[in-house]
C-alpha atoms as a PDB file:
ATOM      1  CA  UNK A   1     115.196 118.819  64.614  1.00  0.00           C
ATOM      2  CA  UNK A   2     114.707 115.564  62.953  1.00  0.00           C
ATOM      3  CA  UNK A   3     116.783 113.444  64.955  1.00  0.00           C
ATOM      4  CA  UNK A   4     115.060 114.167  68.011  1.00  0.00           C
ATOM      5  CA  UNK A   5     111.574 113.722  66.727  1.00  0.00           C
ATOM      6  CA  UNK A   6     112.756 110.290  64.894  1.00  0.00           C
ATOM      7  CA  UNK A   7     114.528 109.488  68.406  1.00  0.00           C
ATOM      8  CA  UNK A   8     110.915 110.465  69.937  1.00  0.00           C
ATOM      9  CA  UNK A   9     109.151 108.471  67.825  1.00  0.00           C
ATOM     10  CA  UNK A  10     111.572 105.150  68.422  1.00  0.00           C
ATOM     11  CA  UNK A  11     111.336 105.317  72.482  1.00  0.00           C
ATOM     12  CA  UNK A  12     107.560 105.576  72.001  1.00  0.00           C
ATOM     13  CA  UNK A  13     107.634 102.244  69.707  1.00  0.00           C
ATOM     14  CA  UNK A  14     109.792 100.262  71.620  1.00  0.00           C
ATOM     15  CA  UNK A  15     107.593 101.834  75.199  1.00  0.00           C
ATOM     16  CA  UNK A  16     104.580 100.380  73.675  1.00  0.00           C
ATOM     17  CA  UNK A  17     105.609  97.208  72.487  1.00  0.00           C
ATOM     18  CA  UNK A  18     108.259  95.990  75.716  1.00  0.00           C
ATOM     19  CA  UNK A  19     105.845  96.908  78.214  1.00  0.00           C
ATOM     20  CA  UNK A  20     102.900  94.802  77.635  1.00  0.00           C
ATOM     21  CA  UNK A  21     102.802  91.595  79.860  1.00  0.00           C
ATOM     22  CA  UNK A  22     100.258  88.641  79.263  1.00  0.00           C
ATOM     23  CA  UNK A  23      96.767  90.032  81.102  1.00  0.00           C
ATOM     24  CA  UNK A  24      97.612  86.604  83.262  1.00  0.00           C
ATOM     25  CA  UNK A  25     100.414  87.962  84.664  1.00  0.00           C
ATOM     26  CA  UNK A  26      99.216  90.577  87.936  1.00  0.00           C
ATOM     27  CA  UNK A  27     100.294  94.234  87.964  1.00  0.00           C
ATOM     28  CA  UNK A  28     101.308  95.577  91.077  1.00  0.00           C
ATOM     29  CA  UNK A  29     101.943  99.233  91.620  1.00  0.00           C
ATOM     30  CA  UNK A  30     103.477 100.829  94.585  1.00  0.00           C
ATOM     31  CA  UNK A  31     103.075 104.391  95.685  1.00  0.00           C
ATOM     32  CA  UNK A  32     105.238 106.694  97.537  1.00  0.00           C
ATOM     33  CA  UNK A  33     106.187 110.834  98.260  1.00  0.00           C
ATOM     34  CA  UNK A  34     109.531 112.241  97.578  1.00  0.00           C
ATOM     35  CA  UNK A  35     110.980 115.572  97.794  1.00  0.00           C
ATOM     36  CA  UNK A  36     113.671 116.493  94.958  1.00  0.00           C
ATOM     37  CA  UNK A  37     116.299 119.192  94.993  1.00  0.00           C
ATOM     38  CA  UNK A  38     118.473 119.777  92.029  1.00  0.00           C
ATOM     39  CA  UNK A  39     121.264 122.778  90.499  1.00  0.00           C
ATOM     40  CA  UNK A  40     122.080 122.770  87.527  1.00  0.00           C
ATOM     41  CA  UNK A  41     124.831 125.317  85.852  1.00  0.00           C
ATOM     42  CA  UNK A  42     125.793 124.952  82.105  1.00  0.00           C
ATOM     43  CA  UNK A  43     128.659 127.650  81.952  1.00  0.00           C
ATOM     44  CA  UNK A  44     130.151 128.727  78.668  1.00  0.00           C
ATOM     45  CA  UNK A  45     134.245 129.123  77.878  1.00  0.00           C
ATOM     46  CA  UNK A  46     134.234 130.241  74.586  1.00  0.00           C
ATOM     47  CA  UNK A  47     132.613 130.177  71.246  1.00  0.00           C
ATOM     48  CA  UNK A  48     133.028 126.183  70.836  1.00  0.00           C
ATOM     49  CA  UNK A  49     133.129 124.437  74.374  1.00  0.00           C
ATOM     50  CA  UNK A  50     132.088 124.915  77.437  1.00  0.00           C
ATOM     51  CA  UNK A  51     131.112 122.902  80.913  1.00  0.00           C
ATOM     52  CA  UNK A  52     128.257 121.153  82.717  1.00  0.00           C
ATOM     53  CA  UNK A  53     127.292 120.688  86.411  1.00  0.00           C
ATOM     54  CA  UNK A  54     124.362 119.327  88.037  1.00  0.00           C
ATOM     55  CA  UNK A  55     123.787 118.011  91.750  1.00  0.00           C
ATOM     56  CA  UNK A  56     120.658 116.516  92.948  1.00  0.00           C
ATOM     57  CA  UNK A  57     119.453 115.333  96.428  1.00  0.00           C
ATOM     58  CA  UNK A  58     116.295 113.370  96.991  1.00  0.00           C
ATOM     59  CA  UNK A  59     114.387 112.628 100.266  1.00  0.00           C
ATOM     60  CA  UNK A  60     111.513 109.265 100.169  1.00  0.00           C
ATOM     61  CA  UNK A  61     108.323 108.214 102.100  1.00  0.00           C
ATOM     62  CA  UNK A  62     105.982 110.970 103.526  1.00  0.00           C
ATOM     63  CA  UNK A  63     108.352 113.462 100.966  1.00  0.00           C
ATOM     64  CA  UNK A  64     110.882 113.736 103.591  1.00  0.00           C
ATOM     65  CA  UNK A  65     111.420 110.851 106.131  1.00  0.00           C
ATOM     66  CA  UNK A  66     114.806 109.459 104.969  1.00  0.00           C
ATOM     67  CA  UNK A  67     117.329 110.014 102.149  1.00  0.00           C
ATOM     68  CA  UNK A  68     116.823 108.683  98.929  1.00  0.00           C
ATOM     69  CA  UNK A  69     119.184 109.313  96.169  1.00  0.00           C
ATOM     70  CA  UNK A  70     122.763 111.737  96.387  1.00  0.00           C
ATOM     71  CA  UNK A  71     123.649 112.565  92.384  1.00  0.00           C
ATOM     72  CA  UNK A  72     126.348 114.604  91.211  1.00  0.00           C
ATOM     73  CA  UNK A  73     126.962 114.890  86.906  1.00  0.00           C
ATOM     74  CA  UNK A  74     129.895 116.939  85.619  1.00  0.00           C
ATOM     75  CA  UNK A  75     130.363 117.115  81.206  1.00  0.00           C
ATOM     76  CA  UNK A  76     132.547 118.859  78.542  1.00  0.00           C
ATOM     77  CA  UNK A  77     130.236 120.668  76.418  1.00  0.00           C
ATOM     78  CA  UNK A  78     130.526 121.674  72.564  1.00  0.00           C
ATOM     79  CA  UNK A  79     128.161 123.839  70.868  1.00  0.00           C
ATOM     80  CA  UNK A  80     127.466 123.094  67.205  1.00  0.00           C
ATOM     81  CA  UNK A  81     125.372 126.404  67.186  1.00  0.00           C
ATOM     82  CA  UNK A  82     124.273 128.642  70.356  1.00  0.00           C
ATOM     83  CA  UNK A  83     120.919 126.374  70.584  1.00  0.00           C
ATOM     84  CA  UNK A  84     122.465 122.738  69.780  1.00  0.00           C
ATOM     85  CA  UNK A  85     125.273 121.440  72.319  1.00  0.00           C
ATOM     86  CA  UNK A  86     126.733 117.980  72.770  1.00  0.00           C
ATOM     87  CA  UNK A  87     127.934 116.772  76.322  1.00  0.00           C
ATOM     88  CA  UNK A  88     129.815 114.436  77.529  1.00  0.00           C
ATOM     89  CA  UNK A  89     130.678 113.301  80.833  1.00  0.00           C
ATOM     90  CA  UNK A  90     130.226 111.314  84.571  1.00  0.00           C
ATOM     91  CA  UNK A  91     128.006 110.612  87.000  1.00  0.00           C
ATOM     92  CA  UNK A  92     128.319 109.486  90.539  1.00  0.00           C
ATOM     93  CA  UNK A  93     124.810 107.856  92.211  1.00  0.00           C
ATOM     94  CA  UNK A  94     124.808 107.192  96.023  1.00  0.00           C
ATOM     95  CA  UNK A  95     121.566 105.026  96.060  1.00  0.00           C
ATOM     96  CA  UNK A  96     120.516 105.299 100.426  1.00  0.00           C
ATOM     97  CA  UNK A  97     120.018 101.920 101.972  1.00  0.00           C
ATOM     98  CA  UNK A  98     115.856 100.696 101.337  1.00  0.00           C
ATOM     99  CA  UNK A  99     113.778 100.560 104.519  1.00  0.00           C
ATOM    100  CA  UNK A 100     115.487  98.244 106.749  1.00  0.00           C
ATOM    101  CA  UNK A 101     118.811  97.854 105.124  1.00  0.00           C
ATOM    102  CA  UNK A 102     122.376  99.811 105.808  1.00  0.00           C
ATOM    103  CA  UNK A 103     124.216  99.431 102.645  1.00  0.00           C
ATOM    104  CA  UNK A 104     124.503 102.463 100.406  1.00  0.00           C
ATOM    105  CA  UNK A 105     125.199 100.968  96.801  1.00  0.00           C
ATOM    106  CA  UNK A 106     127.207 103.556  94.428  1.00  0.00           C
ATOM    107  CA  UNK A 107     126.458 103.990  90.812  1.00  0.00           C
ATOM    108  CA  UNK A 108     128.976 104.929  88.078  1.00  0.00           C
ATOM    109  CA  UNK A 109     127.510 106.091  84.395  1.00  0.00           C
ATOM    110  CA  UNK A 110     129.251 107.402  81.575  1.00  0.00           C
ATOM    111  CA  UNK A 111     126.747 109.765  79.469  1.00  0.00           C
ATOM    112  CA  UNK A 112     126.072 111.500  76.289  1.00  0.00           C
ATOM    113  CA  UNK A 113     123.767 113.804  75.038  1.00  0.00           C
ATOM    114  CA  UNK A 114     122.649 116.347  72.005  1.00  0.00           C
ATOM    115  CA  UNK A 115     120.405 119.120  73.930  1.00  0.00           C
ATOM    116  CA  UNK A 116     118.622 121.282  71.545  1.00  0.00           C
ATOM    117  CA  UNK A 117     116.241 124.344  72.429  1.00  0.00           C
ATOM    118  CA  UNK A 118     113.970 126.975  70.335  1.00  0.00           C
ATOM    119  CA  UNK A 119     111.927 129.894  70.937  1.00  0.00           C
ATOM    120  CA  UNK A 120     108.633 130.759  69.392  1.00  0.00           C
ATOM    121  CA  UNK A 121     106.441 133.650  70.210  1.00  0.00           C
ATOM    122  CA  UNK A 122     104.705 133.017  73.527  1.00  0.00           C
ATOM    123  CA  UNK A 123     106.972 129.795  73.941  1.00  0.00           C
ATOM    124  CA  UNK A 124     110.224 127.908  74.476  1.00  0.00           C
ATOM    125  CA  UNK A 125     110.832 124.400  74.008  1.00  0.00           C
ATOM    126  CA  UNK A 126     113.589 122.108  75.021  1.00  0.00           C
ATOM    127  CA  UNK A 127     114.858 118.755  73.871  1.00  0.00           C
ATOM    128  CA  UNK A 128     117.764 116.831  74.883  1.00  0.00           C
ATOM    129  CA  UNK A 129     118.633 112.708  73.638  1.00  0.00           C
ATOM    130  CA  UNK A 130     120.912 111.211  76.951  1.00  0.00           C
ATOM    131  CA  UNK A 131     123.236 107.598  76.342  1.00  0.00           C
ATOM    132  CA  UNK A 132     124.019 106.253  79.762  1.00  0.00           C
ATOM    133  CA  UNK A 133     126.172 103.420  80.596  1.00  0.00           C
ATOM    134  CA  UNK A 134     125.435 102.045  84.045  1.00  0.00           C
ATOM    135  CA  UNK A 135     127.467 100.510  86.253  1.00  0.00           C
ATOM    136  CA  UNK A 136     125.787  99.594  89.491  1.00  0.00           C
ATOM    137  CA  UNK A 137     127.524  97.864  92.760  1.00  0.00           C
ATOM    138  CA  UNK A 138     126.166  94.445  93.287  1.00  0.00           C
ATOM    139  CA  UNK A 139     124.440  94.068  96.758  1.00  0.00           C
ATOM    140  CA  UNK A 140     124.005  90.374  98.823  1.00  0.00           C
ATOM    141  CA  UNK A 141     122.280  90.104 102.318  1.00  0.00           C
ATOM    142  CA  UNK A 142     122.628  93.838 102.781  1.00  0.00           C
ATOM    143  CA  UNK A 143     126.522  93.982 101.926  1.00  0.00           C
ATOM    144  CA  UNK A 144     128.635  95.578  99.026  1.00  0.00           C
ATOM    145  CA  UNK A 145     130.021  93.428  96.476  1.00  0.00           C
ATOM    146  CA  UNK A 146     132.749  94.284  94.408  1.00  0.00           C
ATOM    147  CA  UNK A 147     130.865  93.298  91.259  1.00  0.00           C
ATOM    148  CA  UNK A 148     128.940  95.226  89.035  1.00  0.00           C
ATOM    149  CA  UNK A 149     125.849  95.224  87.111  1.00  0.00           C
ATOM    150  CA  UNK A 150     125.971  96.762  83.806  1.00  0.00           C
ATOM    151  CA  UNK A 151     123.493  98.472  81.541  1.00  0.00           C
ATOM    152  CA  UNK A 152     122.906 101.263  79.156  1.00  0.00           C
ATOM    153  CA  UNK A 153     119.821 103.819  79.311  1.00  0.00           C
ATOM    154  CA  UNK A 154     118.819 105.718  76.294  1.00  0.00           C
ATOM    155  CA  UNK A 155     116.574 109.000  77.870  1.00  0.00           C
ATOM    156  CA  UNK A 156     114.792 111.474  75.671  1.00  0.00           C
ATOM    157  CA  UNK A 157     113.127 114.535  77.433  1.00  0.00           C
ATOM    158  CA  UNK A 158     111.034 117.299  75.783  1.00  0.00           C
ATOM    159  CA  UNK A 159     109.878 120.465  77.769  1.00  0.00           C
ATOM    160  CA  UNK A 160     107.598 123.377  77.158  1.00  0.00           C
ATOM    161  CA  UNK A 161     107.918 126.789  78.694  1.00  0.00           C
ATOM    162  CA  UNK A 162     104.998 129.433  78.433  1.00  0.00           C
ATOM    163  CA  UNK A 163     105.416 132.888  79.645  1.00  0.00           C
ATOM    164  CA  UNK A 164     102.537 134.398  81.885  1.00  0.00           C
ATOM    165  CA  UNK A 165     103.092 138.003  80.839  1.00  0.00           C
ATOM    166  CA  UNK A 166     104.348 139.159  77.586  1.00  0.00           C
ATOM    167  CA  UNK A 167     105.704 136.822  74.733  1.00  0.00           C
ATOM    168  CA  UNK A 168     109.267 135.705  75.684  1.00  0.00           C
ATOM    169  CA  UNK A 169     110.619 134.921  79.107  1.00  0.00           C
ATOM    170  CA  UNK A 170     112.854 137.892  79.856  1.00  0.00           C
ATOM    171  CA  UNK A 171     114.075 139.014  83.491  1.00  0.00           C
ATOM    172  CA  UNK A 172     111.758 138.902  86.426  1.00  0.00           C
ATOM    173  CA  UNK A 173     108.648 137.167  84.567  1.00  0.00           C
ATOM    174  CA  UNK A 174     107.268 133.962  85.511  1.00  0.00           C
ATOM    175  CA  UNK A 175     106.155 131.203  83.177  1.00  0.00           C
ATOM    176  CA  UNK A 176     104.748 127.905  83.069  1.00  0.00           C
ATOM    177  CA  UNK A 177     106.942 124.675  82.966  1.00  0.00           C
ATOM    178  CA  UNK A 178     105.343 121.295  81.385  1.00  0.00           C
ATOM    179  CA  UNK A 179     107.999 118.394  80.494  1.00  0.00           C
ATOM    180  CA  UNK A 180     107.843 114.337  79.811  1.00  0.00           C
ATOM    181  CA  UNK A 181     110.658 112.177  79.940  1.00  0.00           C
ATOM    182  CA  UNK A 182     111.194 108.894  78.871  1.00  0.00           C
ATOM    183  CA  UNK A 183     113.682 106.425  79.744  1.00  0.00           C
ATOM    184  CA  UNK A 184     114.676 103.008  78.013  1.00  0.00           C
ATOM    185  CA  UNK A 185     116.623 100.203  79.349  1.00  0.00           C
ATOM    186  CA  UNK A 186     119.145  97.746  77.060  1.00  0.00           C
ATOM    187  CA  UNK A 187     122.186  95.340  77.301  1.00  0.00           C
ATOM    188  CA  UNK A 188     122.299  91.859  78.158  1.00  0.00           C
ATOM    189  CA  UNK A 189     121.259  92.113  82.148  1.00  0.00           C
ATOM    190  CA  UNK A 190     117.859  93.678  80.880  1.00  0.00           C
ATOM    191  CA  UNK A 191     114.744  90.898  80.219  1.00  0.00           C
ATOM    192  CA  UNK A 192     111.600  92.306  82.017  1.00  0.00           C
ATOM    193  CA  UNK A 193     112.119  96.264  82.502  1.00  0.00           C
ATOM    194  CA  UNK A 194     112.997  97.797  78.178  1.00  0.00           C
ATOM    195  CA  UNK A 195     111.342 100.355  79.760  1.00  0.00           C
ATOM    196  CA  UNK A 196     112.498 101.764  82.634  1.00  0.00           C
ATOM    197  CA  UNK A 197     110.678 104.974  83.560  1.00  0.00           C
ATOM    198  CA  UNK A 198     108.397 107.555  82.349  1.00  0.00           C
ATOM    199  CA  UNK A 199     108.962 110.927  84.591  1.00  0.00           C
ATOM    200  CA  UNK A 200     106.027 114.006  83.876  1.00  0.00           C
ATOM    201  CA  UNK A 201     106.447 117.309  85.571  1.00  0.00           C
ATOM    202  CA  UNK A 202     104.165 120.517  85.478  1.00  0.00           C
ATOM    203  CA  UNK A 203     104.870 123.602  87.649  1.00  0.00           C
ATOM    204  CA  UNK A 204     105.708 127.530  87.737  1.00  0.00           C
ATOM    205  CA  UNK A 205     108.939 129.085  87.347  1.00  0.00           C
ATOM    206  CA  UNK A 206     110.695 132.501  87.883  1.00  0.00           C
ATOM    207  CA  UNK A 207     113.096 134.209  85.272  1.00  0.00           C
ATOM    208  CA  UNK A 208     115.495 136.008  88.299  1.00  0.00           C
ATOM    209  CA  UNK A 209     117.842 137.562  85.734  1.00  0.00           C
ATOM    210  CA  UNK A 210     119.275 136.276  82.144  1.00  0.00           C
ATOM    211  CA  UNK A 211     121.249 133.272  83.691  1.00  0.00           C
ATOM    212  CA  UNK A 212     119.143 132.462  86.219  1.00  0.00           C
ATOM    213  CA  UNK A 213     115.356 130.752  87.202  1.00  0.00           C
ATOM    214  CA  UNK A 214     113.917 128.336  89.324  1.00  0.00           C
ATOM    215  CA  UNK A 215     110.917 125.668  89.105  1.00  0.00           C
ATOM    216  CA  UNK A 216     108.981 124.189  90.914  1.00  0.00           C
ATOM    217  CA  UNK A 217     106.249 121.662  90.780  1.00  0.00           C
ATOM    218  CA  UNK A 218     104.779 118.556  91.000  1.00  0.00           C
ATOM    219  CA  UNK A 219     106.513 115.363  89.252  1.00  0.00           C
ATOM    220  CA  UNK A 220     105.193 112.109  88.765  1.00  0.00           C
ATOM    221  CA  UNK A 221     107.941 109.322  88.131  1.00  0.00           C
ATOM    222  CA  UNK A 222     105.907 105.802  86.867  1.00  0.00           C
ATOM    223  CA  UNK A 223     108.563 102.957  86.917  1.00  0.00           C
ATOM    224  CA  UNK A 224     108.997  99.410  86.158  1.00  0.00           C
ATOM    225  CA  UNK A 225     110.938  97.073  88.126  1.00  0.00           C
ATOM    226  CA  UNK A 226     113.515  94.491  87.222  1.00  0.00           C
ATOM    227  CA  UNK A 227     110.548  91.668  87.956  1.00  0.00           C
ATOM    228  CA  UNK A 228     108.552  93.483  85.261  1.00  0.00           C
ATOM    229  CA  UNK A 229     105.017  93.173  87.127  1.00  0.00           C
ATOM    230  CA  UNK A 230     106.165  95.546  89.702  1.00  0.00           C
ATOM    231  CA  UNK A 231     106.273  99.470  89.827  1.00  0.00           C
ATOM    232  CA  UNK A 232     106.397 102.580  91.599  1.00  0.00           C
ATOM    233  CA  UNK A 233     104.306 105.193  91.274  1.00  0.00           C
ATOM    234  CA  UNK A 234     106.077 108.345  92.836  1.00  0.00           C
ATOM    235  CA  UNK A 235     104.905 111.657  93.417  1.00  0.00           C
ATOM    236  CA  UNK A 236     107.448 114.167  94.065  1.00  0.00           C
ATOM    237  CA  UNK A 237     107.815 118.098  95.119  1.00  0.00           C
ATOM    238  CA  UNK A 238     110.620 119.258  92.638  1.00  0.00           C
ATOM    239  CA  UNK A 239     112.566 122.406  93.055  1.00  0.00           C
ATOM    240  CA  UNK A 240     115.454 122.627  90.388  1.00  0.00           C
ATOM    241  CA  UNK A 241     117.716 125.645  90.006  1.00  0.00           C
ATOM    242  CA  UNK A 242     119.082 126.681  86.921  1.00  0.00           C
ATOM    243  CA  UNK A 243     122.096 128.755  86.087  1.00  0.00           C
ATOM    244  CA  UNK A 244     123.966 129.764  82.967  1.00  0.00           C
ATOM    245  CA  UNK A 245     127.072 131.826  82.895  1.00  0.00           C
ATOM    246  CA  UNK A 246     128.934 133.217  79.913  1.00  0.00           C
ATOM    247  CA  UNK A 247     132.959 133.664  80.507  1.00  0.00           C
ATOM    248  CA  UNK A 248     133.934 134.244  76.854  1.00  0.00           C
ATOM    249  CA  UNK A 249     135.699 137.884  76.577  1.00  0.00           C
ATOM    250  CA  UNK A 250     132.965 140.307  75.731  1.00  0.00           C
ATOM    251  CA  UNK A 251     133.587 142.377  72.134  1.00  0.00           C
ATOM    252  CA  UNK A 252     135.112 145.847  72.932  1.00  0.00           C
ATOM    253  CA  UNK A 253     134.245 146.809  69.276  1.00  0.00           C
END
């Protein structure tokens, strides 16, 4: 789909060009272990729209010694064909207090997004292109202000599924799972961090029935701080659930 790959090709421009500070400036790169847990259930009305659900809930430092991130993401969907959808919807973020604080900041976003997928012989691919406008809770000395800071985030992800037995992923067959996502920062609050995040994941997954597999692997998320010479380095455990149901009245004919 040309959009995608000319959407592709922008992110990667503007990655490259945003992200490189003068060699005087010192690069400092954190590391830590998360575990992330995630549902997701696209479920189809009829022929034109249908809805979107996804919950996530992530645990920091050592994979699993305090919470990290609560995220919940309803959408409308409308399908311009049975492989191209556009979504719209909401997204609540409860961000856990850092190590030593007590404040939980919430996070409102708006989103967008054209998701795309295709199947070849021997493999699937999936694409989607994700607007986000950001509105975090400002946070001084630890308490909640009633502020916000405001951004958008433009996110393209591509992902490549391989069966490990025969040429499609059908019921009970497990396959490979590779995908890279990239995320870009703008509005007038953003000066150091254009890009925001790069997040790679490679793992297995397992085709239960028609509507329903699982995945898990290992994900690396590399991100850049507001401050711009700082980032984190995370290595995750991901297990994400997937589920697709089909409601429209089936053809007695």
């Amino acid at each position: 789909m040309n959009l995608l790959r000319y959407a592709f090709l922008l992110i990667v421009f503007i990655v490259t060009s945003t992200t490189c500070f003068p060699q005087s400036v010192e690069k400092h790169i954190h590391e830590r272990e998360q575990l992330w847990l995630g549902y997701f259930n696209q479920t189809r009305l009829t022929n034109k729209f249908g809805i979107w659900f996804d919950i996530h809930y992530r645990q920091t430092d050592n994979f699993v010694d305090r919470p990290f991130q609560f995220l919940v993401r309803p959408a409308f969907m409308y399908f311009l064909r049975d492989n191209l959808r556009l979504q719209a919807g909401y997204a609540f973020v409860d961000h856990f207090p850092a190590k030593g604080k007590d404040t939980t900041r919430p996070e409102h976003r708006a989103w967008q997004q054209i998701w795309w997928n295709q199947k070849y012989s021997g493999l699937t691919t999936l694409q989607w292109l994700r607007l986000e406008e950001r509105f975090n809770r400002k946070i001084e000395n630890d308490v909640l202000l009633d502020d916000y800071n405001f951004n958008y985030r433009l996110r393209y992800n591509m992902s490549f599924f391989i069966p490990l037995k025969g040429k499609e992923i059908t019921t009970r067959s497990p396959f490979v799972a590779v995908m890279n996502e990239v995320f870009i920062n703008f509005g007038g609050k953003i000066v150091y961090n254009t890009f925001d995040q790069n997040r790679f994941f490679a793992g297995v997954g397992y085709q239960f029935t028609s509507h329903l597999n699982g995945q898990l692997g290992y994900m690396n998320v590399y991100q850049q701080e507001a401050s711009g010479n700082n980032y984190l380095s995370t290595h995750a455990i991901r297990l994400f659930i997937f589920h697709s149901l089909d409601l429209r009245p089936k053809d007695k004919g």
